[in-house]
N, C-alpha and C. Protein backbone atom coordinates (compact mmCIF):
# COMPACT_ATOMS: atom_id res chain seq x y z
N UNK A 1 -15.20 -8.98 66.16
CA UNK A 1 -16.05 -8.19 65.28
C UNK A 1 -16.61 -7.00 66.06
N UNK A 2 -16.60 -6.02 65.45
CA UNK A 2 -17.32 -4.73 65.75
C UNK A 2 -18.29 -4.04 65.28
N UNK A 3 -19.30 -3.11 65.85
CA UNK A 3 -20.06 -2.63 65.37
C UNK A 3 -19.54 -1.43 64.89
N UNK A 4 -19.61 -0.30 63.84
CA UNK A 4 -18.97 0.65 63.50
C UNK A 4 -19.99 1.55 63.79
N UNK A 5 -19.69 3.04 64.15
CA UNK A 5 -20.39 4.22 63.92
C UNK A 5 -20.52 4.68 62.25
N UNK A 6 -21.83 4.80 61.67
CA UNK A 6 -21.68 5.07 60.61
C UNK A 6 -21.99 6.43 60.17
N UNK A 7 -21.53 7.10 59.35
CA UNK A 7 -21.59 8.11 59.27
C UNK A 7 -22.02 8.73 58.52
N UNK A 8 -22.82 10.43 59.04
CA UNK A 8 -23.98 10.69 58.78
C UNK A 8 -23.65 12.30 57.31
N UNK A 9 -25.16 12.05 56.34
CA UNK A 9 -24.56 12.88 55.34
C UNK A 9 -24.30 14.47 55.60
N UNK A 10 -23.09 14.62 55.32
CA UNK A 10 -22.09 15.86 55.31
C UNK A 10 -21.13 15.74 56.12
N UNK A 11 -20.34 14.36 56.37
CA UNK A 11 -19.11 14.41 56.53
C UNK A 11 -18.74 14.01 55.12
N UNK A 12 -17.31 15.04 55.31
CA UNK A 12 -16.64 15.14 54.18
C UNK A 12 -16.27 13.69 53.36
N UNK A 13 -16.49 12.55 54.33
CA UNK A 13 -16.14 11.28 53.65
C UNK A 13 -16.76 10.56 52.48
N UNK A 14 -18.23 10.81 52.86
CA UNK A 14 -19.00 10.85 52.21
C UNK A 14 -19.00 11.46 50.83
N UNK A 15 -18.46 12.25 50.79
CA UNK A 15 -18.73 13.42 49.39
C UNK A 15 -17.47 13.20 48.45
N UNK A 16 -16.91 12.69 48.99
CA UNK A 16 -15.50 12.62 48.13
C UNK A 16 -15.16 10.90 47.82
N UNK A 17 -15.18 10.69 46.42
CA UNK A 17 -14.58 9.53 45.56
C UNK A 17 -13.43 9.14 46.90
N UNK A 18 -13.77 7.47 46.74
CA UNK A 18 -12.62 6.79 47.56
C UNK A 18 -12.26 6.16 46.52
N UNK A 19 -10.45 5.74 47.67
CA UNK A 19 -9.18 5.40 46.83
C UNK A 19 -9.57 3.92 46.71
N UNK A 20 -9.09 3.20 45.58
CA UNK A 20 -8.72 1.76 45.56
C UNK A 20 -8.34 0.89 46.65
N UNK A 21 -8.29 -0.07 46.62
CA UNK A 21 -7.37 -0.75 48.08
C UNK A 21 -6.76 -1.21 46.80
N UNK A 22 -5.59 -1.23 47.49
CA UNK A 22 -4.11 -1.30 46.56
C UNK A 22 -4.00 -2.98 47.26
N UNK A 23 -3.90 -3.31 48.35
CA UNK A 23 -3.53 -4.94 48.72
C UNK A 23 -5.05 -5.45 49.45
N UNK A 24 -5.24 -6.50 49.80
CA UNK A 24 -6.13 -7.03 50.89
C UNK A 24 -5.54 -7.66 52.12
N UNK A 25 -5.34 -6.71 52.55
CA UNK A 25 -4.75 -7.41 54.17
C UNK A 25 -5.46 -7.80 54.85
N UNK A 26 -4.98 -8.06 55.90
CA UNK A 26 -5.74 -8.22 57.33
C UNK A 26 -6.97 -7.45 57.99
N UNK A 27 -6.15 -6.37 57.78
CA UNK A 27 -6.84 -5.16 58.34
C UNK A 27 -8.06 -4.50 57.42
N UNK A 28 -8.17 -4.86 55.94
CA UNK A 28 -8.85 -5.15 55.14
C UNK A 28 -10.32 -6.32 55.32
N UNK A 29 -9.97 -7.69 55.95
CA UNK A 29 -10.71 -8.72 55.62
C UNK A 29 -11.22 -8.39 56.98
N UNK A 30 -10.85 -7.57 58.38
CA UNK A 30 -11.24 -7.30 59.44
C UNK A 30 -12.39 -6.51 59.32
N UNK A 31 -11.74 -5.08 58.25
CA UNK A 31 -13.10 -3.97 58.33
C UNK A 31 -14.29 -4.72 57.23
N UNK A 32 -14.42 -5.54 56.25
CA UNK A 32 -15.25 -6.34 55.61
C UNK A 32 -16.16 -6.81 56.77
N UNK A 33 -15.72 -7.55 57.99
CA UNK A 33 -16.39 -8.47 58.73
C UNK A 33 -16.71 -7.58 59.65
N UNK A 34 -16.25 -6.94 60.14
CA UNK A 34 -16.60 -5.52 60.68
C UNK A 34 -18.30 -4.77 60.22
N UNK A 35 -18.15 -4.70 59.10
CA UNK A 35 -19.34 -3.97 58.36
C UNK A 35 -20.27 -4.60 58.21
N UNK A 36 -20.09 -5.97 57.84
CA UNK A 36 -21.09 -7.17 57.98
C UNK A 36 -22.42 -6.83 58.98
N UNK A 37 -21.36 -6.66 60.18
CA UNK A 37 -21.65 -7.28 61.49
C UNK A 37 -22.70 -5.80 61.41
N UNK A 38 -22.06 -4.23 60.97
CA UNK A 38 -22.62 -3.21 61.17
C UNK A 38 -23.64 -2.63 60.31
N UNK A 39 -23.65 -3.50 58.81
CA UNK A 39 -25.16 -3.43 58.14
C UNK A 39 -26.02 -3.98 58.88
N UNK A 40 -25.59 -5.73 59.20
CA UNK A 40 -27.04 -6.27 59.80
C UNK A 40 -27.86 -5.51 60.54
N UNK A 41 -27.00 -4.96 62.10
CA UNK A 41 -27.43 -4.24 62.93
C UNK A 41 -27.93 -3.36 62.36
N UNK A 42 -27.55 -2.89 61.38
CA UNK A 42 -28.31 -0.84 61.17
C UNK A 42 -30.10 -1.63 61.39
N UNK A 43 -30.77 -2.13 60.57
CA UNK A 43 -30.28 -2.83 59.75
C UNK A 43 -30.44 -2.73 58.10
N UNK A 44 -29.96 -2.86 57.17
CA UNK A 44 -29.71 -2.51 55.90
C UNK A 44 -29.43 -3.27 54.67
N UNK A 45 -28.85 -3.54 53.62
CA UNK A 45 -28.87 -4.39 52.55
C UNK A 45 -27.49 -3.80 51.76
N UNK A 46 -27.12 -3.06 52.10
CA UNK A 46 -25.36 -2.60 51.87
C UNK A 46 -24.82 -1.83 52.55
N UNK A 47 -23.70 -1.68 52.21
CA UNK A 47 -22.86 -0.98 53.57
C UNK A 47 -21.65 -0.34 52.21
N UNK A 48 -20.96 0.77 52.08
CA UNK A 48 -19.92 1.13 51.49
C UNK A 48 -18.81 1.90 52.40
N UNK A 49 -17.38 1.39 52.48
CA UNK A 49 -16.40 1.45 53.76
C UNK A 49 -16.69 2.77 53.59
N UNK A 50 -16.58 4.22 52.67
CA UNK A 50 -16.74 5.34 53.45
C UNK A 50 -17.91 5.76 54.33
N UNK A 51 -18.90 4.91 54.22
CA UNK A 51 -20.31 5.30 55.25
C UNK A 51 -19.87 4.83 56.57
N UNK A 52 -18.43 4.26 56.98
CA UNK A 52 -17.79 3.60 58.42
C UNK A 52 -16.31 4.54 58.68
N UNK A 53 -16.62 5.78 57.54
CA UNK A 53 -15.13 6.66 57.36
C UNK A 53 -14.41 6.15 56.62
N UNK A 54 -14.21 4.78 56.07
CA UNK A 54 -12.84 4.34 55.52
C UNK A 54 -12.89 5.06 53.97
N UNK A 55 -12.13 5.36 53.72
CA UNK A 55 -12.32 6.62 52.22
C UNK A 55 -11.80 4.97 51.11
N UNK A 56 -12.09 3.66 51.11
CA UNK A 56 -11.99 2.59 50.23
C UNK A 56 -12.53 2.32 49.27
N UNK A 57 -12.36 2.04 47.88
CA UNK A 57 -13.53 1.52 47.14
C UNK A 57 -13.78 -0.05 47.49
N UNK A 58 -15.05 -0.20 48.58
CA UNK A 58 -15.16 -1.28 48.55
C UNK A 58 -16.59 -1.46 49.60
N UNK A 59 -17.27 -2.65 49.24
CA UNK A 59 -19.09 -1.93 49.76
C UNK A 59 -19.45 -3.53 50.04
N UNK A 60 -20.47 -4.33 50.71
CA UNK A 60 -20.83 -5.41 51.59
C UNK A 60 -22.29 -4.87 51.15
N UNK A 61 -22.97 -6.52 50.68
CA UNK A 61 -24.21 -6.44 50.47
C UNK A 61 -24.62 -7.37 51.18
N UNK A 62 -26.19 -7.81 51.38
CA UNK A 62 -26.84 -8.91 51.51
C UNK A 62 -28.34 -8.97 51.44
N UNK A 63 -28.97 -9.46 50.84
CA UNK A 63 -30.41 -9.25 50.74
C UNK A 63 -30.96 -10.87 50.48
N UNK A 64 -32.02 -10.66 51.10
CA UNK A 64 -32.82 -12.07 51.66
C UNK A 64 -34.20 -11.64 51.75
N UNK A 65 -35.12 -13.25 50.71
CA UNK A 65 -36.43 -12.53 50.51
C UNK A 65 -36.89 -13.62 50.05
N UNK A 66 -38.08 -13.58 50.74
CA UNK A 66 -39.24 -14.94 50.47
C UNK A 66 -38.23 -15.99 51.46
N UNK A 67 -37.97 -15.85 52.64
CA UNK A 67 -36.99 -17.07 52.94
C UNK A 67 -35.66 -18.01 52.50
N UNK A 68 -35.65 -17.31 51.30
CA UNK A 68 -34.68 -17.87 50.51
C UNK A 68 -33.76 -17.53 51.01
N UNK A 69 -32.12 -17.91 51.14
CA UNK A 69 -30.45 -17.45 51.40
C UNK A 69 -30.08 -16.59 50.86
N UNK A 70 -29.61 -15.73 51.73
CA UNK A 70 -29.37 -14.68 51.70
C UNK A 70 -28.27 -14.38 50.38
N UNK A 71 -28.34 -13.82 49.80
CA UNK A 71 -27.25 -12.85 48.35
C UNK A 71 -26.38 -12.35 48.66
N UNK A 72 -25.48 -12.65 49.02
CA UNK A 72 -24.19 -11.75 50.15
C UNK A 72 -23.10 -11.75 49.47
N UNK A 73 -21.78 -10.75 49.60
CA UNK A 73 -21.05 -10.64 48.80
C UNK A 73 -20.09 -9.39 49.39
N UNK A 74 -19.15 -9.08 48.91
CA UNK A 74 -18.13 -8.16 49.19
C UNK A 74 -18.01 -7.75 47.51
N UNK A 75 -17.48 -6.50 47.42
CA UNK A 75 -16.80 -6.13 46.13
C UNK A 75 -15.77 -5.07 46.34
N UNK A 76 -14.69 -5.32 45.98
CA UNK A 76 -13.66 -4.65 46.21
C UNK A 76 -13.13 -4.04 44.75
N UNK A 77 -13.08 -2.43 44.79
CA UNK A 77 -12.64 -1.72 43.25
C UNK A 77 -13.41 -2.10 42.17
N UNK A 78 -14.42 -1.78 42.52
CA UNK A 78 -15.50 -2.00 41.90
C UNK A 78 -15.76 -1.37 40.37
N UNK A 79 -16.50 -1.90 39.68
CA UNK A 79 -16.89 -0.99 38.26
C UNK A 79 -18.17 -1.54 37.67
N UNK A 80 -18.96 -0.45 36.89
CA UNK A 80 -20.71 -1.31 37.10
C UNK A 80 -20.52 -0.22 36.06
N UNK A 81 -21.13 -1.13 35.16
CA UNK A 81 -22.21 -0.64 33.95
C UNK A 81 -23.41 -1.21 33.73
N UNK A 82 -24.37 -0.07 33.11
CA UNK A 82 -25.81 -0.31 33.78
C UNK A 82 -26.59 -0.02 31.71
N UNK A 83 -27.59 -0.57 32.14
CA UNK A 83 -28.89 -0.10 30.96
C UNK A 83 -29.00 0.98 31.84
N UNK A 84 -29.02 2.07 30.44
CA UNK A 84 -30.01 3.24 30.73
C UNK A 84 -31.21 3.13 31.60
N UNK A 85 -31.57 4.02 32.44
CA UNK A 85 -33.10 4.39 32.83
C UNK A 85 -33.90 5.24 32.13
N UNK A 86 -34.72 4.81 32.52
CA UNK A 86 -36.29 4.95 31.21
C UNK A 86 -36.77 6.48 32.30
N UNK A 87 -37.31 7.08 31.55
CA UNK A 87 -38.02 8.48 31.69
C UNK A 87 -39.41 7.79 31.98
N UNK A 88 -39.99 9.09 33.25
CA UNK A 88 -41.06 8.65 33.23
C UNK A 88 -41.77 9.24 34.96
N UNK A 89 -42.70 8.99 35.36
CA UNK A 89 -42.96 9.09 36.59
C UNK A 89 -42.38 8.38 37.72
N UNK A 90 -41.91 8.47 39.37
CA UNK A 90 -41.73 7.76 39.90
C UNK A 90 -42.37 7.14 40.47
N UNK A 91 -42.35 6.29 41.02
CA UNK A 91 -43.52 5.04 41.68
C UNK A 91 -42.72 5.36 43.17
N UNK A 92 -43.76 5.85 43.68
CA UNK A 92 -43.21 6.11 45.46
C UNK A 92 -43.18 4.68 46.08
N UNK A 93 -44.09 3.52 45.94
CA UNK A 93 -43.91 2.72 46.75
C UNK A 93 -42.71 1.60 46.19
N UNK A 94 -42.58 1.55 44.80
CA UNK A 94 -41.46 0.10 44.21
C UNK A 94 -40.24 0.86 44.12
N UNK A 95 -39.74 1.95 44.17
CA UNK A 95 -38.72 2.79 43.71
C UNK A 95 -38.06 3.67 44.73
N UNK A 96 -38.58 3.70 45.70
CA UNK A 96 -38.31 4.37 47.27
C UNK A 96 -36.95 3.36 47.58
N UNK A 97 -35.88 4.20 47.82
CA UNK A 97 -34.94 3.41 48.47
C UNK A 97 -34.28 4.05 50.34
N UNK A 98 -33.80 3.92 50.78
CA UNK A 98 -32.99 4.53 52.23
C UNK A 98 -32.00 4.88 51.99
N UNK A 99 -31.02 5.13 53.44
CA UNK A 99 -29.53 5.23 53.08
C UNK A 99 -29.19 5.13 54.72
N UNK A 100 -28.38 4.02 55.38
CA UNK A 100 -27.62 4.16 56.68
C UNK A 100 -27.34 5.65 56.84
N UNK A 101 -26.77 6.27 56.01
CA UNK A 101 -25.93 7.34 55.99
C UNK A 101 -26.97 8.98 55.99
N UNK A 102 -28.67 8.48 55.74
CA UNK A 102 -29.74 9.73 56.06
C UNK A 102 -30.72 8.87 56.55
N UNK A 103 -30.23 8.39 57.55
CA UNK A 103 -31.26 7.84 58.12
C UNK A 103 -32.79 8.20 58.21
N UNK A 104 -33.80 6.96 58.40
CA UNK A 104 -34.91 6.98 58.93
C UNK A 104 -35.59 7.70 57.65
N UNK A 105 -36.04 7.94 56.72
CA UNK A 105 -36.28 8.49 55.83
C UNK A 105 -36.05 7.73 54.23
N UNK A 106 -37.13 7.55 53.64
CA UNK A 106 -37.01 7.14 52.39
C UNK A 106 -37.60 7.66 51.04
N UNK A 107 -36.87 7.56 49.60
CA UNK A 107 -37.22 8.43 48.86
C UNK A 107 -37.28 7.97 47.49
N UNK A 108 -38.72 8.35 46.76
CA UNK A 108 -38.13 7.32 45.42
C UNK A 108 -37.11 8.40 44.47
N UNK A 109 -36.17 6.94 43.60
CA UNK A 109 -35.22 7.61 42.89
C UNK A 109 -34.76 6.64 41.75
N UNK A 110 -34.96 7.07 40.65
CA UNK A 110 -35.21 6.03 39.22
C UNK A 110 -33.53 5.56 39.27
N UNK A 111 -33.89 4.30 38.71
CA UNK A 111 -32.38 3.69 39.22
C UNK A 111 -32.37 2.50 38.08
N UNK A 112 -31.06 2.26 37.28
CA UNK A 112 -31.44 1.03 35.99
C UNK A 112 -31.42 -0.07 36.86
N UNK A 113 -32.61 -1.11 35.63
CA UNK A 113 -33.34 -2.10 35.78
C UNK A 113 -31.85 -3.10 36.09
N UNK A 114 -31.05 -2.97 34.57
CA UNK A 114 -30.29 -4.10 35.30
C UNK A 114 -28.39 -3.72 35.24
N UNK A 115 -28.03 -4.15 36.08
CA UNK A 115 -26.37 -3.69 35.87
C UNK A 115 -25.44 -5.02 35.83
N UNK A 116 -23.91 -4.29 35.69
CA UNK A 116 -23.10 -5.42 35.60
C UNK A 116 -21.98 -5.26 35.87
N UNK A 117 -21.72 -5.60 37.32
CA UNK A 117 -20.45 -5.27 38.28
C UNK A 117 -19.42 -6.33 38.17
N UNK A 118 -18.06 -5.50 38.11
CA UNK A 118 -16.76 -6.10 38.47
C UNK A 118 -16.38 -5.56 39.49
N UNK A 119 -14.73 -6.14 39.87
CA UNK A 119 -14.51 -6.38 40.89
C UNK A 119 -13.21 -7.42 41.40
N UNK A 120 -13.04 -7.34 42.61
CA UNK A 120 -12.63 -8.14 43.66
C UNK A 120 -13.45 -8.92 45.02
N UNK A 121 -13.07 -9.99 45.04
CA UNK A 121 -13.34 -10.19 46.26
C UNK A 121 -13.02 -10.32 46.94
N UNK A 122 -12.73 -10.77 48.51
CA UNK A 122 -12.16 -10.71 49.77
C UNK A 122 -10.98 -11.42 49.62
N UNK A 123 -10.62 -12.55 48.89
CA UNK A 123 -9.66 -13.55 48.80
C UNK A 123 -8.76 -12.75 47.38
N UNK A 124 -9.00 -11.84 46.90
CA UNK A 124 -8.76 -11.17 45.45
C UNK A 124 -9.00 -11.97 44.31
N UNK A 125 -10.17 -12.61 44.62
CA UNK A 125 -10.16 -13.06 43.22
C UNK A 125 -11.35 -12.40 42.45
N UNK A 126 -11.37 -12.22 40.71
CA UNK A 126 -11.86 -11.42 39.57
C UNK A 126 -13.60 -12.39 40.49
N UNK A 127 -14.56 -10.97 40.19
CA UNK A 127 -15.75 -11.14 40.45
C UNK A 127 -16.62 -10.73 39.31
N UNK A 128 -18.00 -11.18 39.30
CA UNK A 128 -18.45 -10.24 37.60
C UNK A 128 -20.05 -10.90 38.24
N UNK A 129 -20.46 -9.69 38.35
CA UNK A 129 -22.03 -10.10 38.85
C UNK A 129 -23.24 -9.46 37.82
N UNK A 130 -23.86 -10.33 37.11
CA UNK A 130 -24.84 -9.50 36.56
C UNK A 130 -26.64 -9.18 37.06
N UNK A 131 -27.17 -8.56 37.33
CA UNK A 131 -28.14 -8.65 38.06
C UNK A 131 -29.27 -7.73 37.68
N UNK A 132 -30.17 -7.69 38.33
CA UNK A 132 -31.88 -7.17 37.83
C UNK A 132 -32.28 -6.65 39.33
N UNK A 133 -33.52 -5.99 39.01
CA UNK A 133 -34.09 -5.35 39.95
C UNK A 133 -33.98 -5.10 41.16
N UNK A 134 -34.34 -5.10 42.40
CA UNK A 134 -33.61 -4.68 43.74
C UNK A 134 -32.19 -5.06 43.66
N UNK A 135 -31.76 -5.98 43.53
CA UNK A 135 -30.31 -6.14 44.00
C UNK A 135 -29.67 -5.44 42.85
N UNK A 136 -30.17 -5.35 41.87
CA UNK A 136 -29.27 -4.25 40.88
C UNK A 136 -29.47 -2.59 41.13
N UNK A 137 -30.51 -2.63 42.39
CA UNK A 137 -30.63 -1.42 42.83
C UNK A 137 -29.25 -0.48 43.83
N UNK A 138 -28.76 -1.71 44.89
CA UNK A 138 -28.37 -2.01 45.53
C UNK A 138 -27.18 -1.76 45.42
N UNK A 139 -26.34 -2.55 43.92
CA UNK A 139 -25.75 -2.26 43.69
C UNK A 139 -25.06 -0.79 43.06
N UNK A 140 -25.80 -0.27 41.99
CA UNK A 140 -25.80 1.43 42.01
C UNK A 140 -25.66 2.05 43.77
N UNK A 141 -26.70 1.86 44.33
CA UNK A 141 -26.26 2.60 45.51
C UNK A 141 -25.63 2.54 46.29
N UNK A 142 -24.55 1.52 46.42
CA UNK A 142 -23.20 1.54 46.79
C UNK A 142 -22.50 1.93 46.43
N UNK A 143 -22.19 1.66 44.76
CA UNK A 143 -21.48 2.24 44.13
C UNK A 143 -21.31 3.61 43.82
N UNK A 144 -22.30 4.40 43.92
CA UNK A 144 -22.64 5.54 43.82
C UNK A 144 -22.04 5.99 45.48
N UNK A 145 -21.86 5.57 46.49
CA UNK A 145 -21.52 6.20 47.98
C UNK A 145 -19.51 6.30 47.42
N UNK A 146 -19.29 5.16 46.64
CA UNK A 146 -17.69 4.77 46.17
C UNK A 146 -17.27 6.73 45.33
N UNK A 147 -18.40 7.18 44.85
CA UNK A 147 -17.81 8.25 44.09
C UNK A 147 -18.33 9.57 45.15
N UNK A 148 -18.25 9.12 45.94
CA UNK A 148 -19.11 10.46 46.88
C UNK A 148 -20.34 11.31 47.03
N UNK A 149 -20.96 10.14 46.59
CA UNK A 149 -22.81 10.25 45.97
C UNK A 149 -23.38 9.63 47.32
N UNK A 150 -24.14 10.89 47.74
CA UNK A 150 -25.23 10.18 48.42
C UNK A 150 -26.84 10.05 47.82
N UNK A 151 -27.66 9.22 47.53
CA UNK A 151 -28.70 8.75 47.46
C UNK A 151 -29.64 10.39 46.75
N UNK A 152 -29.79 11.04 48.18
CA UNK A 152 -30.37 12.15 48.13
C UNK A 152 -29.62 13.50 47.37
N UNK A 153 -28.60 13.55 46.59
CA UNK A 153 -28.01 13.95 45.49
C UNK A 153 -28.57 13.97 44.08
N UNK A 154 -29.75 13.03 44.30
CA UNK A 154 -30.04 12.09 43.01
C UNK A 154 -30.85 12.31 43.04
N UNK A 155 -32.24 12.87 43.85
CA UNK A 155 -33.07 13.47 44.26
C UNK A 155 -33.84 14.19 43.05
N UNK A 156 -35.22 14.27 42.68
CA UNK A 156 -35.45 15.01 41.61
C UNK A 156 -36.76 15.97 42.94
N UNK A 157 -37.40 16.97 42.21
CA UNK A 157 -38.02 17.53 43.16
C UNK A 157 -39.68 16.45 43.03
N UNK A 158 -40.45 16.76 44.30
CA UNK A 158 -40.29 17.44 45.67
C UNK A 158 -39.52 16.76 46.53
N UNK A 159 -39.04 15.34 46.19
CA UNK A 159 -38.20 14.92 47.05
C UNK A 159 -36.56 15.78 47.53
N UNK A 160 -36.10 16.10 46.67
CA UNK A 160 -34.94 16.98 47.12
C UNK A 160 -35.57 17.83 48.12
N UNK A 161 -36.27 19.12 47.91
CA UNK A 161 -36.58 19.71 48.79
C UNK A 161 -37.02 19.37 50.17
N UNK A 162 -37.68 18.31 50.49
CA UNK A 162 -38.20 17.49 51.50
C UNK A 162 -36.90 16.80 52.27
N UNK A 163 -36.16 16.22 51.35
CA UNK A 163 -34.71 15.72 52.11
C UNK A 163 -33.99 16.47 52.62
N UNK A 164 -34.13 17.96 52.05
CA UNK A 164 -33.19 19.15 52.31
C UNK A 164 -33.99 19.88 54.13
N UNK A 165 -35.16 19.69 53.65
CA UNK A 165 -35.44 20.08 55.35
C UNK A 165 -35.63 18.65 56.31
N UNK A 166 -35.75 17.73 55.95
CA UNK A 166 -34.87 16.73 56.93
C UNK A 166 -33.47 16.74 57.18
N UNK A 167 -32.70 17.29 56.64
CA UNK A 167 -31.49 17.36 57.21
C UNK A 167 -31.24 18.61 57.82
N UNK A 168 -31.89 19.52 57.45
CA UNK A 168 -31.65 20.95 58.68
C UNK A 168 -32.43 20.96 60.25
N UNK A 169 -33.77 20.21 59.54
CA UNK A 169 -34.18 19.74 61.31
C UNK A 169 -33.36 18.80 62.29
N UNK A 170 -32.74 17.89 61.54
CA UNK A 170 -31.51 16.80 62.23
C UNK A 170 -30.59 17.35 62.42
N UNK A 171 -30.09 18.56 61.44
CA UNK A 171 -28.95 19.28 62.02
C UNK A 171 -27.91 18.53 61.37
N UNK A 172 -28.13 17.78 60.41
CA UNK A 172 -27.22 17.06 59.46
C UNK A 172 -26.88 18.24 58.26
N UNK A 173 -25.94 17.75 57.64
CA UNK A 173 -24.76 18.49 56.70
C UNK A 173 -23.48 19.08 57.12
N UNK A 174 -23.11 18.23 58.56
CA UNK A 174 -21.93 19.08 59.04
C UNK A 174 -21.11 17.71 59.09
N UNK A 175 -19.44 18.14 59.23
CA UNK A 175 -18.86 17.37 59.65
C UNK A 175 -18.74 16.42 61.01
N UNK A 176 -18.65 15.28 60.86
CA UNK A 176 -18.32 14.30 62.49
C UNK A 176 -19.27 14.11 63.28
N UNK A 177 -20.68 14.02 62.34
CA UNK A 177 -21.97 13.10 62.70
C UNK A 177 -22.24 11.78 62.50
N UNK A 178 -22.29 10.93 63.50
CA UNK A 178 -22.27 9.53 63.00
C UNK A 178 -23.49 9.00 63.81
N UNK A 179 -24.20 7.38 63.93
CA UNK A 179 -24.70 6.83 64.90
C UNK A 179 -24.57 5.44 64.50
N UNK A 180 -24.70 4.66 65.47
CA UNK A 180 -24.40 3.41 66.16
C UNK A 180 -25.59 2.90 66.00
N UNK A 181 -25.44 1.71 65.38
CA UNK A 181 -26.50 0.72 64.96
C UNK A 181 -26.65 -0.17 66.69
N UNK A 182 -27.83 -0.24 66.78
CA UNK A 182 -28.30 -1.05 68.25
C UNK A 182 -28.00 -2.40 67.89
């Protein structure tokens, strides 16, 4: 298992819709366990293969809370339909999410209450997850990295503007910026 460099927003990987995985190989069930290993470390609650470069539709969750076992999962070729989101003010502290991929920095961003993902899983078999609040958060924002969406895209103001000069002070928006989870 490896830790991956993940990569930072404005490489081109990022911005551009990834392809299907057409089989699940080896080399497939490797970069899965791979990413595992490189959410924990960030550390984070999803991971989507283009935030590790791989241009795949396919994204690694896990979230754990109140002590309870952890929610973990792979989804491979994914598809999510969601309830509408409701209009309205944002709530900076319940609605603030991150991103591996803009690090260190968090931002609220209205996101539906509940969704309902298909799929594959690691072994290829049909997956169908229906879910509510954070982890249905979770899910959008993976899925959303699958079409070349980053987080801060989604941005309404003053947060856009604020994200926009965090990334010129970091010197982010260019190609073949990455960093390494400790």
């Amino acid at each position: 298992m490896a830790i991956l460099p993940i990569r930072i927003w404005g490489d081109p990987v990022l911005h551009e819709p990834a392809q299907p995985v057409e089989t699940i190989t080896d080399d497939i069930r490797a970069l899965v366990h791979d990413m595992f290993d490189t959410m924990i470390a960030a550390p984070g609650v999803g991971l989507a293969a283009p935030q590790v470069g791989v241009p795949l539709q396919l994204y690694v969750y896990s979230y754990a809370r109140d002590g309870a076992p952890a929610w973990r999962g792979v989804v491979i070729n994914p598809e999510l339909w969601m309830i509408p989101t409701e209009i309205g003010e944002l709530h900076a502290e319940t609605e603030s999410e991150g991103c591996l991929s803009f690090p260190g920095v968090k931002y609220p961003i209205r996101r539906s209450h509940r969704v309902h993902v298909t799929g594959l899983d690691l072994d290829g078999n049909n997956v169908a997850i229906d879910i509510a609040g954070w982890r249905a958060r979770i899910m959008q924002h993976e899925f959303d990295h699958l079409n070349g969406i980053v987080y801060i895209n989604r941005l309404t103001e003053p947060y856009h503007s604020e994200a926009t000069r965090v990334a010129a002070r970091e010197g982010w928006g260019v190609p073949g910026l990455s960093w390494i989870p400790d």
